[in-house]
Protein backbone atom coordinates (compact mmCIF):
# COMPACT_ATOMS: atom_id res chain seq x y z
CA UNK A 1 10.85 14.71 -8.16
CA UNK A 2 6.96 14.62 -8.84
CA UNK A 3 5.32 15.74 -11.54
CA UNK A 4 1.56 16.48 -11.32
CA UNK A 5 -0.36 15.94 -14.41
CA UNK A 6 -3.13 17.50 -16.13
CA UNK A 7 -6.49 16.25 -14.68
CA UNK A 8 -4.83 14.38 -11.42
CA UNK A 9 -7.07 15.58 -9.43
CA UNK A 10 -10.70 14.71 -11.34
CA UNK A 11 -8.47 11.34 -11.70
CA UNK A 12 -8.57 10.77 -7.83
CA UNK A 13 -12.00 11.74 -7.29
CA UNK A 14 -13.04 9.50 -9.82
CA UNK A 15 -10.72 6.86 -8.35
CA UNK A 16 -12.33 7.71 -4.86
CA UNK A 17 -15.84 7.37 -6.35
CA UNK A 18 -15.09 4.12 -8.20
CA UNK A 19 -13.75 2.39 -4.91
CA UNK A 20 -16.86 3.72 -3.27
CA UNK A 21 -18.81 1.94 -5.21
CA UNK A 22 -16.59 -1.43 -5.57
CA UNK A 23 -17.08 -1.86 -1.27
CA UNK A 24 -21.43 -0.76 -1.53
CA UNK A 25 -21.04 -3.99 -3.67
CA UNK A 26 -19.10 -6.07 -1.54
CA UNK A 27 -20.68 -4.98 1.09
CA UNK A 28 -24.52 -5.86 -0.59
CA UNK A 29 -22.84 -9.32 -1.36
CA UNK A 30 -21.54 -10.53 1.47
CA UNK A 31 -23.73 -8.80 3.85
CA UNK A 32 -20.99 -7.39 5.95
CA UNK A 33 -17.85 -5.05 5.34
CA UNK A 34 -15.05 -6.53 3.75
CA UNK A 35 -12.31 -4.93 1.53
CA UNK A 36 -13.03 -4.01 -1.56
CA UNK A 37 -10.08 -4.65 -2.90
CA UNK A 38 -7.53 -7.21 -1.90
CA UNK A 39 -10.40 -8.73 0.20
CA UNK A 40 -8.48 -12.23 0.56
CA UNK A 41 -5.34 -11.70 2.44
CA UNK A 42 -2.95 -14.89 1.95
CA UNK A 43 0.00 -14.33 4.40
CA UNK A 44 1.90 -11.77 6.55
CA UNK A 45 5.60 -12.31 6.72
CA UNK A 46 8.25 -10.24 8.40
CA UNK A 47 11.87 -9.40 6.61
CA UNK A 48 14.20 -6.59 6.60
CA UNK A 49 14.41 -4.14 4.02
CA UNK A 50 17.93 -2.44 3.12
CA UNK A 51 18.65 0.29 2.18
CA UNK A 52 21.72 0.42 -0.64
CA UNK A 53 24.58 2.94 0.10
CA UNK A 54 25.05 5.25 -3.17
CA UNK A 55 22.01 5.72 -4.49
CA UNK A 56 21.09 8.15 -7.04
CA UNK A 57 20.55 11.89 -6.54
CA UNK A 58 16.73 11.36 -7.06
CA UNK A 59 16.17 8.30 -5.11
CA UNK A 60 18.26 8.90 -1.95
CA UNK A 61 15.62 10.86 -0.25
CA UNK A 62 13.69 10.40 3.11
CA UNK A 63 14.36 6.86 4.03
CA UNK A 64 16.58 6.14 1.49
CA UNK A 65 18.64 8.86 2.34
CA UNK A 66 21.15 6.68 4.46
CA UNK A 67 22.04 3.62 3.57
CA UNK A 68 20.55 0.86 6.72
CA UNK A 69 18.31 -1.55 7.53
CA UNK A 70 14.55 -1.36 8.53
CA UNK A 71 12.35 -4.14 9.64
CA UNK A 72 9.14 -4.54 7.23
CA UNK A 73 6.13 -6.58 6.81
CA UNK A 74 4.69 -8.05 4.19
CA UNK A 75 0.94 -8.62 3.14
CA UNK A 76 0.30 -10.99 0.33
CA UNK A 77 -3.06 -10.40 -1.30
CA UNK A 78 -5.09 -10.81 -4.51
CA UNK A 79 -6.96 -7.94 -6.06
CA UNK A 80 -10.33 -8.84 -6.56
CA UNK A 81 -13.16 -8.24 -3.80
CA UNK A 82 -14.42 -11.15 -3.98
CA UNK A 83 -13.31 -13.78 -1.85
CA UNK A 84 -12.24 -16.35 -4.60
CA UNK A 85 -10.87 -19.79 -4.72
CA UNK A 86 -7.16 -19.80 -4.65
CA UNK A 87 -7.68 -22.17 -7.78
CA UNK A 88 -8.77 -18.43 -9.68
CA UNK A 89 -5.84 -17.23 -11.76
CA UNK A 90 -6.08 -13.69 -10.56
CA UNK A 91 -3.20 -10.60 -10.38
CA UNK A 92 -1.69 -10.78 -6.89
CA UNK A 93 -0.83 -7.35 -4.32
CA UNK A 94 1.74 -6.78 -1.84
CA UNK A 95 1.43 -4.12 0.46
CA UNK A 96 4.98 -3.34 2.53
CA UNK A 97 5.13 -1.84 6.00
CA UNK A 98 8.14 -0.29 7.47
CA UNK A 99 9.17 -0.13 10.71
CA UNK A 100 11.77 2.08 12.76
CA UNK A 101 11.76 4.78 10.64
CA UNK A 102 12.48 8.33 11.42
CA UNK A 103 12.01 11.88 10.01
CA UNK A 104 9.10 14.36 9.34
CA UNK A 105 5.84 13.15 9.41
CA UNK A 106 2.83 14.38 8.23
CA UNK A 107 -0.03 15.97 10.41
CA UNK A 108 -1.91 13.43 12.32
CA UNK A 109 1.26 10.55 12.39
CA UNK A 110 4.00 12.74 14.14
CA UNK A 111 4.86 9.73 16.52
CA UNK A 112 4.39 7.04 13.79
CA UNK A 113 7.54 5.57 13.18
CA UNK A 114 6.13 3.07 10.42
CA UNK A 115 5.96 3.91 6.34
């Protein structure tokens, strides 16, 4: 289903190089480590994430293979590194983990059961 552009790969090391220098900065600023991106975590919440039963062709794949249920958390975040005011109108993230799930895994996480 994935289609590698052109230039992907100067794109990540650029990416890679550009975060590099985003947590130097954070780092210099606040004198310690923090996340360069997403620094300010705002909550962690737990729900369940289903699965839908007749998915298409090109989405029913690993985990979404079968239809089910997983149990996920949730990290609300905003995207700056700086550690801002919640007052700051800023773009907010949401990172998901999932639990419970089976299947191949890559080297390094073959007991992981998380995505």
């Amino acid at each position: 289903m994935e289609t590698i552009p052109d230039g992907e790969a100067d794109a990540i090391k650029g990416l890679g190089e550009q975060v590099k220098v985003i947590q130097d900065k954070t780092t210099a600023d606040y004198g310690t480590a923090i996340r360069g991106i997403h620094a300010k975590g705002h909550a962690i919440v737990s729900g369940t994430l289903e699965v839908m039963a007749n998915l298409p062709p090109e989405l029913a794949q690993g985990m979404f293979a079968d239809a089910g249920s997983y149990e996920a958390l949730l990290r609300f975040s905003t995207l700056p590194g700086d550690i801002l005011d919640d007052s700051v109108s800023v773009p907010r993230g949401l990172g998901l983990k999932i639990l419970g799930v089976k299947g191949e895994r890559l080297p390094g996480s073959e007991n992981d059961e998380t995505q």
